[in-house]
PDB file of N, CA and C in Angstrom:
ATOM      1  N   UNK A   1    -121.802  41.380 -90.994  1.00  0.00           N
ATOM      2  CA  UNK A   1    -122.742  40.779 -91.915  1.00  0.00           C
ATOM      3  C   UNK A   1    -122.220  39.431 -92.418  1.00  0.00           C
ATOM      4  N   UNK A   2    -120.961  39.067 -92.612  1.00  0.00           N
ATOM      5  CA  UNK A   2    -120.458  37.601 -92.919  1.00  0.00           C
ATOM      6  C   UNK A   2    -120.244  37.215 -91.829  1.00  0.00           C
ATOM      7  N   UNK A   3    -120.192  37.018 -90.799  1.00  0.00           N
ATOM      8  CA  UNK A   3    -120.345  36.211 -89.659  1.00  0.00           C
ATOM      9  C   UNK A   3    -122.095  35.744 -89.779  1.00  0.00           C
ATOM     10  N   UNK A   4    -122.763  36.382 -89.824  1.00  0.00           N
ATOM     11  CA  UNK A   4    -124.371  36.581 -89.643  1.00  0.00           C
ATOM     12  C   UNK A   4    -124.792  35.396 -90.554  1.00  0.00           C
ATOM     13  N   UNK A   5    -123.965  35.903 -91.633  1.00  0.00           N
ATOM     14  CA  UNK A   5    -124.166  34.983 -93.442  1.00  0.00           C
ATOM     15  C   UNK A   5    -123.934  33.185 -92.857  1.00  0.00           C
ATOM     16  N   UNK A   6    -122.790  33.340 -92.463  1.00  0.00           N
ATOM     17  CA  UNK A   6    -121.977  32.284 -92.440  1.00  0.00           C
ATOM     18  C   UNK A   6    -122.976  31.392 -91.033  1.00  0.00           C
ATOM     19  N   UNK A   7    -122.976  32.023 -89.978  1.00  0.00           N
ATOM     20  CA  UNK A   7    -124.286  31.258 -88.809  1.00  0.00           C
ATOM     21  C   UNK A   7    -125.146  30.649 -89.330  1.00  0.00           C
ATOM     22  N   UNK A   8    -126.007  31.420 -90.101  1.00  0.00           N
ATOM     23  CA  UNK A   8    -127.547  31.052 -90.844  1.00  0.00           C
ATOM     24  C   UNK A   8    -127.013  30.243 -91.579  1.00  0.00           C
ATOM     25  N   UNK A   9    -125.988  29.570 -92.754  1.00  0.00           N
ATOM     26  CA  UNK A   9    -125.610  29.279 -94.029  1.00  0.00           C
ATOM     27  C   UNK A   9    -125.936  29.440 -94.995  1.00  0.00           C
ATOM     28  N   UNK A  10    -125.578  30.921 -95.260  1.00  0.00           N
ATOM     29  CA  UNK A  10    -125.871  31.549 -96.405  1.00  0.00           C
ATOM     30  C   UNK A  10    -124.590  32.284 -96.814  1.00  0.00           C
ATOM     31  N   UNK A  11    -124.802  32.975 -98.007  1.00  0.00           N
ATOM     32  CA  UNK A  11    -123.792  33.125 -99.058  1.00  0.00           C
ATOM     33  C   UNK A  11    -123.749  34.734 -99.141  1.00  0.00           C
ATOM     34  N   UNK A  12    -122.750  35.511-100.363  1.00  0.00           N
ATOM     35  CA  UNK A  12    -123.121  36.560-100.782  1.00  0.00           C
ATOM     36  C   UNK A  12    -124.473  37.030-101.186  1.00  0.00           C
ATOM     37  N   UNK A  13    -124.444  35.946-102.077  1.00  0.00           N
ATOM     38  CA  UNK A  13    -125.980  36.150-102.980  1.00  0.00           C
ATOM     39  C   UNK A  13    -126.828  36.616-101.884  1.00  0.00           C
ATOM     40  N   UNK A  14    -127.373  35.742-101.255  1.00  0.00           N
ATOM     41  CA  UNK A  14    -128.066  36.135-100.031  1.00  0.00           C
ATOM     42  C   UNK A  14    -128.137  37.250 -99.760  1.00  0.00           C
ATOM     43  N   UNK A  15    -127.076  37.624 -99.033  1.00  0.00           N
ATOM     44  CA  UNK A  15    -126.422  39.081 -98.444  1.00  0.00           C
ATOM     45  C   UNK A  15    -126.791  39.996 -99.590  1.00  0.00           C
ATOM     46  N   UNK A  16    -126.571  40.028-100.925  1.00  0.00           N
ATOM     47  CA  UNK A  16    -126.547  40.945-101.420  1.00  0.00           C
ATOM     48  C   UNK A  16    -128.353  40.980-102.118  1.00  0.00           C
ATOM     49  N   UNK A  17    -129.434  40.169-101.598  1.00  0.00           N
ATOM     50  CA  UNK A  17    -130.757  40.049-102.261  1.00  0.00           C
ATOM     51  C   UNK A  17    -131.121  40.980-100.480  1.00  0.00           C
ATOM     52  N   UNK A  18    -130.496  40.112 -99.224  1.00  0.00           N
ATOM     53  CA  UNK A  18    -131.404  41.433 -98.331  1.00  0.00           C
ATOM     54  C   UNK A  18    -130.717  43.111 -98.638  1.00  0.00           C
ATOM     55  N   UNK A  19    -129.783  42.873 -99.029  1.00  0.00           N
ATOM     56  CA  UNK A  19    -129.789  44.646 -98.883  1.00  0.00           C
ATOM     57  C   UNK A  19    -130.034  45.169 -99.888  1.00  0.00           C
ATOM     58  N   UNK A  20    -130.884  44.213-101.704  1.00  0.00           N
ATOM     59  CA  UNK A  20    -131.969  44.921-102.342  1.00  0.00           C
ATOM     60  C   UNK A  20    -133.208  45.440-101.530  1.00  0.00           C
ATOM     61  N   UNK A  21    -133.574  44.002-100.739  1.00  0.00           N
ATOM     62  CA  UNK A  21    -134.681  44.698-100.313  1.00  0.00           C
ATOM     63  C   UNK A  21    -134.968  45.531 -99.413  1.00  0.00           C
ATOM     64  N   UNK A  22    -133.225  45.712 -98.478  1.00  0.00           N
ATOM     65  CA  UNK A  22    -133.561  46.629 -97.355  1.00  0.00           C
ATOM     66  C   UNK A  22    -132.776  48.236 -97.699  1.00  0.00           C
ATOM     67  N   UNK A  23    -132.713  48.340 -98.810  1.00  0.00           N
ATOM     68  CA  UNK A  23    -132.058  49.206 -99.913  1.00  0.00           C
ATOM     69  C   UNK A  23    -130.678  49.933 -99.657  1.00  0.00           C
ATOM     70  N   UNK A  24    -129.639  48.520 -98.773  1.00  0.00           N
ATOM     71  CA  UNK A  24    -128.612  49.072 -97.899  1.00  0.00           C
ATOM     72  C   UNK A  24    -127.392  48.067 -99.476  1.00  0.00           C
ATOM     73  N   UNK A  25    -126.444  49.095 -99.241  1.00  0.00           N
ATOM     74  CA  UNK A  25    -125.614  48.840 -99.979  1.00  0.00           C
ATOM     75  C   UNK A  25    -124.973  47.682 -99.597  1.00  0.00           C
ATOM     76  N   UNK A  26    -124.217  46.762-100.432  1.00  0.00           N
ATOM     77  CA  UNK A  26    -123.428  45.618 -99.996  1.00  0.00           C
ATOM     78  C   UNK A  26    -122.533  45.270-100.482  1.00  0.00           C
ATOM     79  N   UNK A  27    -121.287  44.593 -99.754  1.00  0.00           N
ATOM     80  CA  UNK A  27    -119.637  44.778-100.473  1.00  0.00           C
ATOM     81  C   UNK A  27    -119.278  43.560-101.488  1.00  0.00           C
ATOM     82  N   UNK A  28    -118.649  43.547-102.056  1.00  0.00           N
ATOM     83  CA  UNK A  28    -118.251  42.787-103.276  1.00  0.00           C
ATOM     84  C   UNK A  28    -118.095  41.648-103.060  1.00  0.00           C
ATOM     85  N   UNK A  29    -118.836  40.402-104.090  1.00  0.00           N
ATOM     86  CA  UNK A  29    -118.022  39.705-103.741  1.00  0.00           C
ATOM     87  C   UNK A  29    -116.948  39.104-103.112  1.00  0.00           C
ATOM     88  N   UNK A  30    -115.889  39.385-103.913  1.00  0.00           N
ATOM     89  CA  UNK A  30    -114.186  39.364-103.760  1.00  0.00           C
ATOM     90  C   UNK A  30    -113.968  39.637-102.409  1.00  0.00           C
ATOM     91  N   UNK A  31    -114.516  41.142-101.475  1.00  0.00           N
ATOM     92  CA  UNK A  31    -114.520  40.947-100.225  1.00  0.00           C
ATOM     93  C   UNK A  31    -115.221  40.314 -99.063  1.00  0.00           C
ATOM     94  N   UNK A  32    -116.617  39.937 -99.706  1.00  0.00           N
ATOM     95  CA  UNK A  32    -117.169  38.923 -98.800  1.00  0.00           C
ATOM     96  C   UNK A  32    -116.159  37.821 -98.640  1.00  0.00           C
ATOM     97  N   UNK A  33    -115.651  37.390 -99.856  1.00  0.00           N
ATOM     98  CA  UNK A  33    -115.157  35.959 -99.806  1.00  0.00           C
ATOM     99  C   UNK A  33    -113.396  35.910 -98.816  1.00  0.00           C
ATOM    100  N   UNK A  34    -112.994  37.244 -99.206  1.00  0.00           N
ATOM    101  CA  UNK A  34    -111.768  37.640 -98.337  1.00  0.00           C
ATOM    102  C   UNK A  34    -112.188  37.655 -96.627  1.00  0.00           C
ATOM    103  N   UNK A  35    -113.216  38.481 -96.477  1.00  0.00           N
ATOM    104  CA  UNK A  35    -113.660  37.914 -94.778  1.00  0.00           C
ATOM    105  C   UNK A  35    -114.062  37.020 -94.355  1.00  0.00           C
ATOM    106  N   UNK A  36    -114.865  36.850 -95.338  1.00  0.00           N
ATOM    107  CA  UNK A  36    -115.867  34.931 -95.238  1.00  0.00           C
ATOM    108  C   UNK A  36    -114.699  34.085 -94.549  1.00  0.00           C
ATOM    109  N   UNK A  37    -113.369  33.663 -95.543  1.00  0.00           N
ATOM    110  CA  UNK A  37    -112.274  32.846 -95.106  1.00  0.00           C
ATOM    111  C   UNK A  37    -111.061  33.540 -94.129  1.00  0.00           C
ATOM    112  N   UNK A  38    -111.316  34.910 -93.634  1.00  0.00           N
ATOM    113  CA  UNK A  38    -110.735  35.225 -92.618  1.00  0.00           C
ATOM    114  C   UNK A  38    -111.582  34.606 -91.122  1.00  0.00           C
ATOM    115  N   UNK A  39    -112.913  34.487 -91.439  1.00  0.00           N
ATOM    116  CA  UNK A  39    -113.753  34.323 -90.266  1.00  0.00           C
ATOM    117  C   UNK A  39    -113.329  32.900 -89.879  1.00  0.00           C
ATOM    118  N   UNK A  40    -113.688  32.243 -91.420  1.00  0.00           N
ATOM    119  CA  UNK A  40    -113.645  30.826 -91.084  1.00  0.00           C
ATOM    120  C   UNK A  40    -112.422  30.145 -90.376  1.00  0.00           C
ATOM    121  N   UNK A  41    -110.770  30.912 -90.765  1.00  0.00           N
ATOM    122  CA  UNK A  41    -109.868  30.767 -90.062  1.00  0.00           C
ATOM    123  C   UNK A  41    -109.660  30.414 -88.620  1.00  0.00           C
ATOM    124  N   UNK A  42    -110.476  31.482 -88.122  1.00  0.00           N
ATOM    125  CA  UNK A  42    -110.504  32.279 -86.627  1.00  0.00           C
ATOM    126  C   UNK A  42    -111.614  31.237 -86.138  1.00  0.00           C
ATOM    127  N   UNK A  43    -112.901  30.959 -86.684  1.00  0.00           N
ATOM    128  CA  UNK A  43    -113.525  30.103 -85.996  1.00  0.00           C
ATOM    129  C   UNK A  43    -113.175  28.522 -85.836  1.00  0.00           C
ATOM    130  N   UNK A  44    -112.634  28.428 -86.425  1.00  0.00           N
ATOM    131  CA  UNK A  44    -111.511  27.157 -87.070  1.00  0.00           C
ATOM    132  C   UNK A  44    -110.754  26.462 -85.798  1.00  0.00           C
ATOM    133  N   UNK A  45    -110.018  27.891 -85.907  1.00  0.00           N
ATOM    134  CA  UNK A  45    -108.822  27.956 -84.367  1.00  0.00           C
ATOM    135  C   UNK A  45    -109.475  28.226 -82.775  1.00  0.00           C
ATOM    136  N   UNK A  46    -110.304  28.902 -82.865  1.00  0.00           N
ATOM    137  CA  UNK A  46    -111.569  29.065 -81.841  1.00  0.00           C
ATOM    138  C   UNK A  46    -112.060  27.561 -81.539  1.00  0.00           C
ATOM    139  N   UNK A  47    -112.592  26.475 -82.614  1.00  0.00           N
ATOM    140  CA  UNK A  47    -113.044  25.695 -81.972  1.00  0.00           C
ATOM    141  C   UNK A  47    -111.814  24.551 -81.766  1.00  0.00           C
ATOM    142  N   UNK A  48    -111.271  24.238 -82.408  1.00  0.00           N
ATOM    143  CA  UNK A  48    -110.108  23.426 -81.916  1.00  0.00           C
ATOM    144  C   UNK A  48    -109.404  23.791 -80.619  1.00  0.00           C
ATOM    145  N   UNK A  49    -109.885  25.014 -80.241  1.00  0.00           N
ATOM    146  CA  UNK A  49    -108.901  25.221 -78.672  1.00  0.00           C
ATOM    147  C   UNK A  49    -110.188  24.932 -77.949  1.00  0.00           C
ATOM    148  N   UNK A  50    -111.487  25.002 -77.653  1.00  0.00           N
ATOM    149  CA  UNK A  50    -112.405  24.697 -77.117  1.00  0.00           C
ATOM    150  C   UNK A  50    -112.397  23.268 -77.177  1.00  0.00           C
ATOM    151  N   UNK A  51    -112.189  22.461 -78.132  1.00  0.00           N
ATOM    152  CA  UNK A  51    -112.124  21.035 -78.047  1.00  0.00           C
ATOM    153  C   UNK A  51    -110.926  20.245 -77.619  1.00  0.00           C
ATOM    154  N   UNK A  52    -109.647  20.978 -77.471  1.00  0.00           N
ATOM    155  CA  UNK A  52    -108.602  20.076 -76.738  1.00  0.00           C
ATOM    156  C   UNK A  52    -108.719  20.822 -74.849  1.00  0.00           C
ATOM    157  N   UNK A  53    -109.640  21.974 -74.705  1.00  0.00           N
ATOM    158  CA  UNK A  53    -110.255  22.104 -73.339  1.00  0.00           C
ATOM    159  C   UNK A  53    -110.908  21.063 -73.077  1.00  0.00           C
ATOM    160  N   UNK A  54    -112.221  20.749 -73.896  1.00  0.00           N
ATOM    161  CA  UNK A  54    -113.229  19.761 -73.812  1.00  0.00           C
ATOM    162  C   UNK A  54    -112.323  18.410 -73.200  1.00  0.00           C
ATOM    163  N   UNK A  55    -111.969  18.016 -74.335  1.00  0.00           N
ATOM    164  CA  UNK A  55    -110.695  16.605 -74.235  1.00  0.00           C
ATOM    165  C   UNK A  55    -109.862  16.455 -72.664  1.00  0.00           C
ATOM    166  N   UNK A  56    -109.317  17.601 -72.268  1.00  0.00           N
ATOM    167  CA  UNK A  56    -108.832  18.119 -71.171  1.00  0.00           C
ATOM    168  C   UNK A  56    -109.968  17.109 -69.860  1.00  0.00           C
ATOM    169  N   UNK A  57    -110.481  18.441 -69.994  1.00  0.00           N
ATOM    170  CA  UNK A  57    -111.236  18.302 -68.926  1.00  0.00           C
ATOM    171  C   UNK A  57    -112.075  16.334 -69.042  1.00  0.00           C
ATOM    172  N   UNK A  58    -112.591  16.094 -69.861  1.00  0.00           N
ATOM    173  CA  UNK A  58    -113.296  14.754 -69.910  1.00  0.00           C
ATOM    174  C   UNK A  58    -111.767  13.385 -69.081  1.00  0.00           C
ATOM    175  N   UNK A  59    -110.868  13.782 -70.021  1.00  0.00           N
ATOM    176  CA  UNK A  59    -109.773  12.763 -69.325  1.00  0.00           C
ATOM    177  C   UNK A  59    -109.814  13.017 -67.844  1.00  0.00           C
ATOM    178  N   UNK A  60    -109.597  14.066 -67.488  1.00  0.00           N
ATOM    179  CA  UNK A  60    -109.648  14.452 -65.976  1.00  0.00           C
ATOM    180  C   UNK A  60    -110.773  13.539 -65.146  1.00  0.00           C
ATOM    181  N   UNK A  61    -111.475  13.947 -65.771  1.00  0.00           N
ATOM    182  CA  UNK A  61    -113.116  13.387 -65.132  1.00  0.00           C
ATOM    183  C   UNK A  61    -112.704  11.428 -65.367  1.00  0.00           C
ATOM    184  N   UNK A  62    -112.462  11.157 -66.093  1.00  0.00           N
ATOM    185  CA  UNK A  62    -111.757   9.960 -66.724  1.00  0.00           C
ATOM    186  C   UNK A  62    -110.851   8.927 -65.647  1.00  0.00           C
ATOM    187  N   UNK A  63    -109.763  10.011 -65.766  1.00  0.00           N
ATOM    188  CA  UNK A  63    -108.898   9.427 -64.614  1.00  0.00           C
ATOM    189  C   UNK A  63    -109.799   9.292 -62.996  1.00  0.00           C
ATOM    190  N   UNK A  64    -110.322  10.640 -62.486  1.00  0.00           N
ATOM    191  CA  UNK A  64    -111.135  10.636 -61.484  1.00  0.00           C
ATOM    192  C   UNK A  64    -111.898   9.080 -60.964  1.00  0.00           C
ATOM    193  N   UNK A  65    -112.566   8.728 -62.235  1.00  0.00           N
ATOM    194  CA  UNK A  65    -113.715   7.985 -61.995  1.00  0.00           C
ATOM    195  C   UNK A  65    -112.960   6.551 -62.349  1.00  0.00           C
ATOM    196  N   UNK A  66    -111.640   6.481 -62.487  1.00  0.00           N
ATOM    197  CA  UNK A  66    -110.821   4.952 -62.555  1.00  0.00           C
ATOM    198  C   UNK A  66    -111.141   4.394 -64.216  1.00  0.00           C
ATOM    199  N   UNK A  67    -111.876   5.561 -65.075  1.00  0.00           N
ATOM    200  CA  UNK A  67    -112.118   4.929 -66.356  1.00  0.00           C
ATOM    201  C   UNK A  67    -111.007   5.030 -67.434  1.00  0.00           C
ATOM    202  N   UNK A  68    -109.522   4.137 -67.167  1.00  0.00           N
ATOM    203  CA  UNK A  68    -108.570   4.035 -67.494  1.00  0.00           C
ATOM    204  C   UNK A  68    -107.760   2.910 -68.344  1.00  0.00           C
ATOM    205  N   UNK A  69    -107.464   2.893 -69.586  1.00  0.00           N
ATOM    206  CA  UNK A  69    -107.151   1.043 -69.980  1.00  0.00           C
ATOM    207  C   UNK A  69    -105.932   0.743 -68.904  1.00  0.00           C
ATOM    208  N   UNK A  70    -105.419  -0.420 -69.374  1.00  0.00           N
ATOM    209  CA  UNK A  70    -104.034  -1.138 -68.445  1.00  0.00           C
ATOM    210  C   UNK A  70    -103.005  -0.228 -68.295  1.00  0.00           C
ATOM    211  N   UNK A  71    -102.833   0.793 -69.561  1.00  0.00           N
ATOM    212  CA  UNK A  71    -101.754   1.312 -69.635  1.00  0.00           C
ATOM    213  C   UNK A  71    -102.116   3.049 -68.777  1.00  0.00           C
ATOM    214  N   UNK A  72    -103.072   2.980 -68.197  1.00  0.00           N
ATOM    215  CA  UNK A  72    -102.855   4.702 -67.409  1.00  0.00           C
ATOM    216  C   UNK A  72    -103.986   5.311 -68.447  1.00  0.00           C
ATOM    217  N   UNK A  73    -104.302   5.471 -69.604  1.00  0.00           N
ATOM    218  CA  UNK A  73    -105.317   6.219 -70.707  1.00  0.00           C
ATOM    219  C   UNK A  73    -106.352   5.960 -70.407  1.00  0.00           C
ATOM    220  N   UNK A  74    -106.999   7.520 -70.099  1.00  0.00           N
ATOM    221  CA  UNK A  74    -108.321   7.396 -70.053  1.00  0.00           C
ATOM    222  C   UNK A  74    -109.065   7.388 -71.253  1.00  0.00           C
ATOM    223  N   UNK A  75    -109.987   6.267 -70.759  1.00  0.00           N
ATOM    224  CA  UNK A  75    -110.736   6.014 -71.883  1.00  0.00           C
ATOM    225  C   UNK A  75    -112.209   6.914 -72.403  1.00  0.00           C
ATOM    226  N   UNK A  76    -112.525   7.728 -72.591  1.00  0.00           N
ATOM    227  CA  UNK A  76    -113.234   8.545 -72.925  1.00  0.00           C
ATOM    228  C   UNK A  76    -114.619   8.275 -74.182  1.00  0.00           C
ATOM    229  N   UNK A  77    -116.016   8.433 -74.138  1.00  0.00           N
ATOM    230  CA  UNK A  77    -116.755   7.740 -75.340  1.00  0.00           C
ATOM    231  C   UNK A  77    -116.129   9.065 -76.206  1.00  0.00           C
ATOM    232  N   UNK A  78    -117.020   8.762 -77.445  1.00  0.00           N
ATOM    233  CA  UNK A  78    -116.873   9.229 -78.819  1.00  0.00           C
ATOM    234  C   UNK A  78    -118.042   9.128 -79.812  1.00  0.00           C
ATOM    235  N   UNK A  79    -118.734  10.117 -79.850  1.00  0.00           N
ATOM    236  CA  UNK A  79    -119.762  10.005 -80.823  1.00  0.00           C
ATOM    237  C   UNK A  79    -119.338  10.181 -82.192  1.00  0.00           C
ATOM    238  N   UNK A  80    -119.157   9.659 -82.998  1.00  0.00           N
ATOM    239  CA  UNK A  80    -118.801  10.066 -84.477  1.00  0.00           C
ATOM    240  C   UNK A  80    -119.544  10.959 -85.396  1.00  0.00           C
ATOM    241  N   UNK A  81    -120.818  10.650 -85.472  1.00  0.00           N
ATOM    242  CA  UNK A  81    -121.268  11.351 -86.354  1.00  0.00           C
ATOM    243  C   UNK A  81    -122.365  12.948 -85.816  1.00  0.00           C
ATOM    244  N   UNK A  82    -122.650  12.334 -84.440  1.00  0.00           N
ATOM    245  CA  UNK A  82    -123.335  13.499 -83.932  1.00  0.00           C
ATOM    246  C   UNK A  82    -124.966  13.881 -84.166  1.00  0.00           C
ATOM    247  N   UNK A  83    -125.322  13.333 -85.156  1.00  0.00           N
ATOM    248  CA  UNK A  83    -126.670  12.704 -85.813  1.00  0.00           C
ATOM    249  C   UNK A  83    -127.105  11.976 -85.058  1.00  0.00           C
ATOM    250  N   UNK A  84    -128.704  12.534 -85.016  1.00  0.00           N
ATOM    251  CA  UNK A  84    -129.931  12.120 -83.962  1.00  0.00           C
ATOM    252  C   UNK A  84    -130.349  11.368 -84.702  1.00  0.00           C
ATOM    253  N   UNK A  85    -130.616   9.971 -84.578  1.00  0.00           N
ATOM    254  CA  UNK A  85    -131.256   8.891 -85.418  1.00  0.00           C
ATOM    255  C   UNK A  85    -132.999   9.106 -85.702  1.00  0.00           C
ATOM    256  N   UNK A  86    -133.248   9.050 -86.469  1.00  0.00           N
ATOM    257  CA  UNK A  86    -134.698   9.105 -86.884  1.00  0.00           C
ATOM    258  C   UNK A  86    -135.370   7.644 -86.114  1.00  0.00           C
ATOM    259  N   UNK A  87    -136.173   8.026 -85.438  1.00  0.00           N
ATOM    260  CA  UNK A  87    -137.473   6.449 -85.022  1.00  0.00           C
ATOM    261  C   UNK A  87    -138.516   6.896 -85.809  1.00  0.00           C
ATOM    262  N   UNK A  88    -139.030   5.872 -86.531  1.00  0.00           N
ATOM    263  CA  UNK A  88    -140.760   5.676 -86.129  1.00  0.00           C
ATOM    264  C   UNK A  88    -141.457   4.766 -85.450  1.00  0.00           C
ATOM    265  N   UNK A  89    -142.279   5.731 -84.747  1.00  0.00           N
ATOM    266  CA  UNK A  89    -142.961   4.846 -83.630  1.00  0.00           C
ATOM    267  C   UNK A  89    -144.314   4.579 -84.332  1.00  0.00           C
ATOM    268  N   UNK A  90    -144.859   3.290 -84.117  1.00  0.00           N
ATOM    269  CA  UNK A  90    -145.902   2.562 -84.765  1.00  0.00           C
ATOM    270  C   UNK A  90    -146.809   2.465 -83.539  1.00  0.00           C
ATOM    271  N   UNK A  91    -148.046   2.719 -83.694  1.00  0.00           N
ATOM    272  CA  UNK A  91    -149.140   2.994 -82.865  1.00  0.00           C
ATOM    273  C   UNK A  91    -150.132   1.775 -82.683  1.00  0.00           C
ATOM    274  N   UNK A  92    -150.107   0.992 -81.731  1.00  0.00           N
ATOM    275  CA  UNK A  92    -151.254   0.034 -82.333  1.00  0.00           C
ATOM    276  C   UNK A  92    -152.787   0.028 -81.608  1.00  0.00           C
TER     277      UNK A  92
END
């Protein structure tokens, strides 16, 4: 149920208003918040090893394709923020 919480971004509160209405008991605070930051740990470390794979593999592809500065480093893009820019398109 705190993995579930934490996907959607939601809280105890949350958690503890569906299982008023689904009339299922629900654990304390204090232990939501003890698994909550056990999860977050683990997903933490989960994605940082998926992203120095990622990193991995892109240099590879990098070197492959000669996209290298003077010194041997592949040069790789970088999106910073990851945010889809808003357009409006004007109709005439």
């Amino acid at each position: 149920m705190v993995t579930a919480a934490i996907n959607i971004g939601q809280g105890h509160a949350q958690l503890e208003e569906l299982g008023a209405i689904i009339n299922m008991p629900v654990m304390s605070n204090s232990k939501y918040q003890l698994l909550h930051n056990d999860i977050s740990t683990y997903m933490n470390e989960l994605s940082w090893e998926d992203m120095e794979l990622a990193d991995k593999e892109k240099a590879k592809i990098a070197i492959e394709n000669n996209d290298v500065d003077a010194e041997g480093r592949p040069m790789i893009a970088v999106i910073a923020d990851g945010a889809w820019s808003k357009r409006l398109y004007c109709w005439s």
